[in-house]
Protein backbone atom coordinates (compact mmCIF):
# COMPACT_ATOMS: atom_id res chain seq x y z
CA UNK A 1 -30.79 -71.26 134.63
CA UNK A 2 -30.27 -73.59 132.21
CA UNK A 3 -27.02 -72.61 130.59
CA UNK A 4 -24.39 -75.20 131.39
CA UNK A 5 -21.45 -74.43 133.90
CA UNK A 6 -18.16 -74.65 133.25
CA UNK A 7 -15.80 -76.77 135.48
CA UNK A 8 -12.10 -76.32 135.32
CA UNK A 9 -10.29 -79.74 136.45
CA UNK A 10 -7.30 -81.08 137.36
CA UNK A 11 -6.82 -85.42 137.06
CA UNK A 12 -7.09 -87.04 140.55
CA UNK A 13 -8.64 -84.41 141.83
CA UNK A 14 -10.92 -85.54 144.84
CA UNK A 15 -12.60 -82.33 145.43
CA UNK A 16 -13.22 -81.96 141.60
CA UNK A 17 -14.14 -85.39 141.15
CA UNK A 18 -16.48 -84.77 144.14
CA UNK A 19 -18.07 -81.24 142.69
CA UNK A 20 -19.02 -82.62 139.02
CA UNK A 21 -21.12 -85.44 140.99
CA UNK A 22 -22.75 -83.05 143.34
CA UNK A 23 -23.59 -81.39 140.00
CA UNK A 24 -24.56 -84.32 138.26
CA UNK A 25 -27.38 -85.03 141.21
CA UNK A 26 -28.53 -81.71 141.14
CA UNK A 27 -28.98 -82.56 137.88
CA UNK A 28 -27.42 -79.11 136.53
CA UNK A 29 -25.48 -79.21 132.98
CA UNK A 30 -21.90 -78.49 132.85
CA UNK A 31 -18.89 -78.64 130.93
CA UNK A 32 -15.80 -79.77 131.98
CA UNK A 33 -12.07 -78.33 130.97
CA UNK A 34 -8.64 -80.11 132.21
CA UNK A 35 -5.92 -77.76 133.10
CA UNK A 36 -3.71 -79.68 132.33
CA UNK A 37 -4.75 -80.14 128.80
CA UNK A 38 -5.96 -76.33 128.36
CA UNK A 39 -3.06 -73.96 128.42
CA UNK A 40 -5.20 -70.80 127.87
CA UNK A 41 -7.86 -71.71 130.40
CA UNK A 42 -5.17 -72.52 133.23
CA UNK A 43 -3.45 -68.97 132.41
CA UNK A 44 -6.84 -67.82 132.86
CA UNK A 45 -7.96 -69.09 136.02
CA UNK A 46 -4.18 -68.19 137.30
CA UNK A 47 -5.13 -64.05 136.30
CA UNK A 48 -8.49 -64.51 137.86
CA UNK A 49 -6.32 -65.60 141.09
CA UNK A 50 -7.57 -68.72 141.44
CA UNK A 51 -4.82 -71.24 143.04
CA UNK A 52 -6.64 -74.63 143.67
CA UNK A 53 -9.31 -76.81 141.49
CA UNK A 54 -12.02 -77.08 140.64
CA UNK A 55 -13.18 -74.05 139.55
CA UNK A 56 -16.70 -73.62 139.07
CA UNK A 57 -17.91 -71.00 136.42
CA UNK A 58 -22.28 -69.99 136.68
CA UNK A 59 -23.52 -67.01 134.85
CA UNK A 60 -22.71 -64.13 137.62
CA UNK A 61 -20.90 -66.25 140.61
CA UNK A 62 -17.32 -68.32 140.48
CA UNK A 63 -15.80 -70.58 143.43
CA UNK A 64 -13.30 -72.63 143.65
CA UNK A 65 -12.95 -76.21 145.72
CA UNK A 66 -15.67 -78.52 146.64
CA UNK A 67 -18.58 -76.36 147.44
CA UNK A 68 -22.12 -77.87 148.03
CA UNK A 69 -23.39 -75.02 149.77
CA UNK A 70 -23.08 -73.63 146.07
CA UNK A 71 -24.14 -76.56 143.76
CA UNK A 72 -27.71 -76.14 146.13
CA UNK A 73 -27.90 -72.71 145.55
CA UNK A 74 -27.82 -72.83 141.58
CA UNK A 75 -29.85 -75.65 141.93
CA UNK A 76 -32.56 -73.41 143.67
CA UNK A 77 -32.30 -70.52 141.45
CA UNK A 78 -32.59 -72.83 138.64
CA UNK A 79 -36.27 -73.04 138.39
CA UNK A 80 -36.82 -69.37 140.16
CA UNK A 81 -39.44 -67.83 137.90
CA UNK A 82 -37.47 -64.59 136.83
CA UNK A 83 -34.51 -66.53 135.72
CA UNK A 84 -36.78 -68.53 133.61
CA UNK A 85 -39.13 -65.84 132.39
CA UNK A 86 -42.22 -67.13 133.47
């Protein structure tokens, strides 16, 4: 798995700042978009019914909030052979 994520963020957010360094020592790319900056994206998130930040997006799973249990579980999967094709 070695398309980036995509991390919606708010400023000052603890549990965002605390997500995009849990994915940073996984090691696992990302890219980050401000709400606050990115009209379309926060109208998004808001129709997908997400409420609170950071929202994390990975190719077939979403969360929302601080969520290590999830960061590990990309990070596994990212070297699994059959997402690799080996």
């Amino acid at each position: 798995m070695n398309e980036p994520l995509t991390v919606y963020t708010l400023p000052n957010c603890m549990q965002c700042t605390m997500t995009t360094r849990a994915l940073d020592a996984a090691a696992l790319p990302y890219t980050v978009i401000d709400l606050t900056t990115d009209a379309r994206a926060a109208d998004l998130m808001q129709q997908f019914g997400y409420t609170s930040a950071p929202v994390v997006i990975a190719r077939v799973v979403s969360w929302s909030g601080f969520r290590p249990d999830w960061v590990a579980k990309i990070a596994a999967l990212r070297d699994h052979p059959s997402l690799t094709g080996e």
